[in-house]
C-alpha atoms as a PDB file:
ATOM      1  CA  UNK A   1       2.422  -1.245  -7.589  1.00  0.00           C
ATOM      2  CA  UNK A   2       0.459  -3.822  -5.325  1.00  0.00           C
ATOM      3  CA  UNK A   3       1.441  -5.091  -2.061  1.00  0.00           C
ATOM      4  CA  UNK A   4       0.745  -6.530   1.328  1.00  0.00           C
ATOM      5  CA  UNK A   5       2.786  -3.777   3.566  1.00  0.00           C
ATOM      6  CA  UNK A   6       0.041  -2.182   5.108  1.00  0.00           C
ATOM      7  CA  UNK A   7      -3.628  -3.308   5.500  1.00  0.00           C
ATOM      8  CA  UNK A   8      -5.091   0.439   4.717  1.00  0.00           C
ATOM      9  CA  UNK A   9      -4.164   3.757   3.126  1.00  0.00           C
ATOM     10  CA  UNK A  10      -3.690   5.265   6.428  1.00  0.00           C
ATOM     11  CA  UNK A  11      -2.156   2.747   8.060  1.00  0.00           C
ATOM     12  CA  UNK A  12       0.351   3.680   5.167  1.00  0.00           C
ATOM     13  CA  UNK A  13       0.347   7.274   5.497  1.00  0.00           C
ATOM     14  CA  UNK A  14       0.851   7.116   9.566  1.00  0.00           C
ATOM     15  CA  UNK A  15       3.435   4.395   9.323  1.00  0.00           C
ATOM     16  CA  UNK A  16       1.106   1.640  11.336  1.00  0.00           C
ATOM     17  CA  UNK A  17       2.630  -1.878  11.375  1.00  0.00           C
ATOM     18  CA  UNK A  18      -0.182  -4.728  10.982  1.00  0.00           C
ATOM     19  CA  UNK A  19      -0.473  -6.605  14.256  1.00  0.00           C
ATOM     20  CA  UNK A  20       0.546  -9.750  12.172  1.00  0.00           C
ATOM     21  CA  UNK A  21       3.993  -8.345  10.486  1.00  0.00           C
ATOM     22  CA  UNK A  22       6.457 -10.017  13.125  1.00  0.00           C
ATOM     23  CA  UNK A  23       9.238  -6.973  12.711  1.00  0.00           C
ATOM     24  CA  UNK A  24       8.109  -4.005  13.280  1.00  0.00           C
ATOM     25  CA  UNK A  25      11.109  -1.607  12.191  1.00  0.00           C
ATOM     26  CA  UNK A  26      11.556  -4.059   9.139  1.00  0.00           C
ATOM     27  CA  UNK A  27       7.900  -2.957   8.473  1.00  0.00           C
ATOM     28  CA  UNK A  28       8.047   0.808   8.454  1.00  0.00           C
ATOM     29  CA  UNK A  29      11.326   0.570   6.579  1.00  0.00           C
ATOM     30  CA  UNK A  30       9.545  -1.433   3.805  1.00  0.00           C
ATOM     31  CA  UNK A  31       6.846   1.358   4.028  1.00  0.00           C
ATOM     32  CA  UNK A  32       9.675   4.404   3.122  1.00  0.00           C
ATOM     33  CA  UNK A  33      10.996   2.311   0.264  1.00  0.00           C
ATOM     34  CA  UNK A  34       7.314   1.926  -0.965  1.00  0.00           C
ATOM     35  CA  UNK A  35       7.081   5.731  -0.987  1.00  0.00           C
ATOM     36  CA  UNK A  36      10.149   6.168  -2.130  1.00  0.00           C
ATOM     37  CA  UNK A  37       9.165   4.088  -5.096  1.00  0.00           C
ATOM     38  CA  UNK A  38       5.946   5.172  -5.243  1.00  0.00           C
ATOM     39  CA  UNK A  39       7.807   9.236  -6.115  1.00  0.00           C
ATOM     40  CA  UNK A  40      10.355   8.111  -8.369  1.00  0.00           C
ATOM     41  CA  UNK A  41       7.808   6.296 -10.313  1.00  0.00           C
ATOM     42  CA  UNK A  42       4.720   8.252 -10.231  1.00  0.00           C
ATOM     43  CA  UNK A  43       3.129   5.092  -9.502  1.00  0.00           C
ATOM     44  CA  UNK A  44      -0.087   3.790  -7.922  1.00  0.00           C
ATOM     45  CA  UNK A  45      -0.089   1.889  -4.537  1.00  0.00           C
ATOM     46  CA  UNK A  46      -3.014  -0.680  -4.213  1.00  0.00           C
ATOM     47  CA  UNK A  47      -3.131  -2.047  -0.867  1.00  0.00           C
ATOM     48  CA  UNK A  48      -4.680  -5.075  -0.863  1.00  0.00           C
ATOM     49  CA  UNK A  49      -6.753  -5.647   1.814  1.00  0.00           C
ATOM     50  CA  UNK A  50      -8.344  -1.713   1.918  1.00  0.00           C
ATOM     51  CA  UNK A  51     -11.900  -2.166   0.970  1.00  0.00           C
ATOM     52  CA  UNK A  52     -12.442   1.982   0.943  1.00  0.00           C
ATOM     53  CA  UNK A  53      -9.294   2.119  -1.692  1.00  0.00           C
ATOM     54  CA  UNK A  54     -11.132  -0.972  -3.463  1.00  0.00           C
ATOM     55  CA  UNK A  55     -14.178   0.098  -3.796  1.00  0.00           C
ATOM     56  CA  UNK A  56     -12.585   3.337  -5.919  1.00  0.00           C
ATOM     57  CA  UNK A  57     -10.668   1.416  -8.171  1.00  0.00           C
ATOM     58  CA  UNK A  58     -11.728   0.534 -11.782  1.00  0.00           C
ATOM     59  CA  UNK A  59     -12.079  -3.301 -11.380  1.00  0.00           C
ATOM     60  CA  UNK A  60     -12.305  -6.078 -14.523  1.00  0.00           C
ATOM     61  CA  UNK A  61     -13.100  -5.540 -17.389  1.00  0.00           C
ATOM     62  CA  UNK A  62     -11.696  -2.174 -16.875  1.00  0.00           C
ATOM     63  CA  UNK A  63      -8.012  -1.154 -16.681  1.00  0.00           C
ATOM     64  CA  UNK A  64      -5.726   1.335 -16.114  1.00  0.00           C
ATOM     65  CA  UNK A  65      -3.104   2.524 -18.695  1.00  0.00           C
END
């Protein structure tokens, strides 16, 4: 799963709004579906703008399964 909810893992985990995101309980509601997701999935999250979670991932030409 990719997406644009957060701007870093622990913004995620702590249930931070971005300063940009113009509602904030729309936000953190978005945020609990994402985990819910996330569980009933077994999914990955890749949050697009966290460099630390970038840097970790496998990038082209490799993949993930």
């Amino acid at each position: 799963m990719s997406g644009d909810v957060v701007h870093s893992e622990e913004s995620f985990e702590r249930n931070i709004v971005p300063s940009l995101n113009t509602n904030k309980e729309e936000s953190i509601t978005s945020m609990k579906t994402i985990k819910q997701m996330i569980a009933m999935y077994k999914s990955m999250f890749f949050i697009n703008h966290d460099k630390k979670q970038t840097d970790q991932l496998k990038l082209i030409p490799a993949f993930y399964d």
